[in-house]
Protein backbone atom coordinates (compact mmCIF):
# COMPACT_ATOMS: atom_id res chain seq x y z
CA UNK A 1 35.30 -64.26 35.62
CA UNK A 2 32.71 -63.69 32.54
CA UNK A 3 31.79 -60.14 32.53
CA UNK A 4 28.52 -59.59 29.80
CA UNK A 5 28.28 -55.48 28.68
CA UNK A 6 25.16 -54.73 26.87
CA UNK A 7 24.42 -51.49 25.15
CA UNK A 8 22.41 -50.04 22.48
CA UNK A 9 19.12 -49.23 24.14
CA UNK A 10 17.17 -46.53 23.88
CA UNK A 11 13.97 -44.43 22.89
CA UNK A 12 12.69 -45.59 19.47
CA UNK A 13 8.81 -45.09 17.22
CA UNK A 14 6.99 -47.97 16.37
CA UNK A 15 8.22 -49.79 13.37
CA UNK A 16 11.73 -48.44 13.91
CA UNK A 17 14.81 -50.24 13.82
CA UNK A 18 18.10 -50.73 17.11
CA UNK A 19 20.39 -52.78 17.50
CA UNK A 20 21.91 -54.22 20.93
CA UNK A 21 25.05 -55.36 21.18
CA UNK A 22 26.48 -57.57 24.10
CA UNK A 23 30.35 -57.78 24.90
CA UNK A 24 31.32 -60.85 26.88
CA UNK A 25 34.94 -61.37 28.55
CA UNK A 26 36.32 -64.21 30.22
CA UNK A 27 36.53 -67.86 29.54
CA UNK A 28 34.11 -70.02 27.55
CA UNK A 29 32.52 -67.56 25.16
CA UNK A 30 33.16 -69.40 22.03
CA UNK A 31 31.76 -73.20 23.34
CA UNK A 32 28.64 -70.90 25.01
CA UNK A 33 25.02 -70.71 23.69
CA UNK A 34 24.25 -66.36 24.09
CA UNK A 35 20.75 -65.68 24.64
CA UNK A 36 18.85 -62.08 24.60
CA UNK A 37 16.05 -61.99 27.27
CA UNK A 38 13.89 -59.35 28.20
CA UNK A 39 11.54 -58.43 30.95
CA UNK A 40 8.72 -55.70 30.93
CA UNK A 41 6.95 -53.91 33.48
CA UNK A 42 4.95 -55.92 35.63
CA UNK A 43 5.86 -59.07 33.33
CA UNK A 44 8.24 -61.99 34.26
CA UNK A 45 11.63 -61.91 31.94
CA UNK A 46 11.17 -64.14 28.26
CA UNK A 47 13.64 -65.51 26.28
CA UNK A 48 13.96 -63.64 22.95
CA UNK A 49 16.74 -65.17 20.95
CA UNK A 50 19.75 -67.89 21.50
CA UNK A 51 22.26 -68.57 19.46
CA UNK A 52 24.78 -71.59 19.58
CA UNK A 53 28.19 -71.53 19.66
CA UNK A 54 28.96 -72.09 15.91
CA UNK A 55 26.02 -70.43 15.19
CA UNK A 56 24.36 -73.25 13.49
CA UNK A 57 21.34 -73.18 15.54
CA UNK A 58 19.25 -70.57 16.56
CA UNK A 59 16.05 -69.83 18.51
CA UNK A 60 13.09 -67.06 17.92
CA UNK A 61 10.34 -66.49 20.61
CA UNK A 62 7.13 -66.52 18.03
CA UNK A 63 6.39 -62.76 19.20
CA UNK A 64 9.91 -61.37 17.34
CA UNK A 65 9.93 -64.16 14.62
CA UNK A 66 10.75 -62.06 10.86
CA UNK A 67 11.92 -58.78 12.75
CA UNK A 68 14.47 -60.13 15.06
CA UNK A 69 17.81 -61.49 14.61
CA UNK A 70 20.90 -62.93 16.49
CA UNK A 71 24.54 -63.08 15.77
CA UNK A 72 27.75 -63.17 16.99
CA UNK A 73 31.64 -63.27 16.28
CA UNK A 74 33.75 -65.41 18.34
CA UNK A 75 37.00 -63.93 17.55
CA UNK A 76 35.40 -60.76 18.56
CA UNK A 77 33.40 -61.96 22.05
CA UNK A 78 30.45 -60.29 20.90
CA UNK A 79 27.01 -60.72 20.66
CA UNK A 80 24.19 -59.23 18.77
CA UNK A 81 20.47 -58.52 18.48
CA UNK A 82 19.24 -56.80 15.63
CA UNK A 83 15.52 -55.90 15.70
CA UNK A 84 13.26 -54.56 13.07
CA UNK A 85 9.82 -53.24 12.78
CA UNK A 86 9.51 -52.97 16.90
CA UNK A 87 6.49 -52.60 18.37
CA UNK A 88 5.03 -51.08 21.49
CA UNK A 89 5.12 -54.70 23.31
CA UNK A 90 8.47 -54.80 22.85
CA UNK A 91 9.35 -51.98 25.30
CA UNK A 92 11.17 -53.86 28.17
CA UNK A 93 14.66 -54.04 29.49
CA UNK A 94 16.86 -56.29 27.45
CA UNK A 95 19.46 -59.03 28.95
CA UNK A 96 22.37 -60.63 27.42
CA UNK A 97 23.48 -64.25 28.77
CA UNK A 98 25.77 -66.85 28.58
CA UNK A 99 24.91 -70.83 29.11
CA UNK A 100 28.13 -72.09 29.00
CA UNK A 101 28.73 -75.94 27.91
CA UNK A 102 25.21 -76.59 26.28
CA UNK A 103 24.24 -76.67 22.61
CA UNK A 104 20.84 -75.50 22.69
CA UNK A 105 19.06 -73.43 25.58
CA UNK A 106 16.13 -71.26 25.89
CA UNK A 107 15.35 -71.72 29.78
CA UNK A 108 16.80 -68.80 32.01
CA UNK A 109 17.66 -71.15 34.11
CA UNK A 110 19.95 -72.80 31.73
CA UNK A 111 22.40 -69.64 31.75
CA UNK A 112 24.32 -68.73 34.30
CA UNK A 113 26.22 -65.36 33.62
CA UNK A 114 24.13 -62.32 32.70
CA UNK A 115 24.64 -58.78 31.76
CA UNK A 116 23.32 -55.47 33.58
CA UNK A 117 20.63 -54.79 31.04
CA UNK A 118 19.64 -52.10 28.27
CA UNK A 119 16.45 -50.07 28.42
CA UNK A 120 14.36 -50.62 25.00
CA UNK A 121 11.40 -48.02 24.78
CA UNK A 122 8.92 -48.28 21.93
CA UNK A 123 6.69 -44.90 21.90
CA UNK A 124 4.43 -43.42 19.04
């Protein structure tokens, strides 16, 4: 049974920095791509940021290009997403997920286990 744990959210002023952090048990985590989505008020939920398994490849939505980034440790089942210079737009909640078996995904669809979520507020 995969089991995703994010934490790390919270209140934060524009051009501040957080980082989330996403702990994943059960099978599979290593051959996985991990993915950080998030979903505002009112909006539908956006990928942010995959990584792949070996963490050769990696994926930036244009809006968190330069101030985001994604990492994890396989020995460690952990995932996470460092972000810099946030803005007000990037107030949402934030998801962690796992697409077991594929190389490269960015489509929600593609991942099939996902985490409870972690409130990210960006105020003045």
């Amino acid at each position: 049974q995969v089991q995703l744990v994010e934490s790390g959210g919270q209140l934060v002023h524009t051009g501040g920095s957080l980082t989330l952090s996403c702990a994943a048990s059960g099978p599979a985590f290593s051959s996985s791509v991990m993915g950080w989505f998030r979903q505002a008020p009112g909006k539908e939920r956006e990928v942010v940021a995959t990584i792949s398994w070996n963490n050769n490849v990696t994926f930036y939505v244009d809006a968190v290009k330069g101030r985001f980034t994604i990492s994890r440790d396989n020995a460690k089942n952990m995932v996470w997403l460092q972000m810099n210079s946030l803005k007000l737009e990037d107030t949402a909640v934030y998801y962690c997920a796992q697409a077991p078996g594929y190389m490269y995904a960015i489509l929600d669809y593609e991942y099939d286990y996902w985490g409870q979520g972690t409130q990210v507020t960006v105020s003045t």
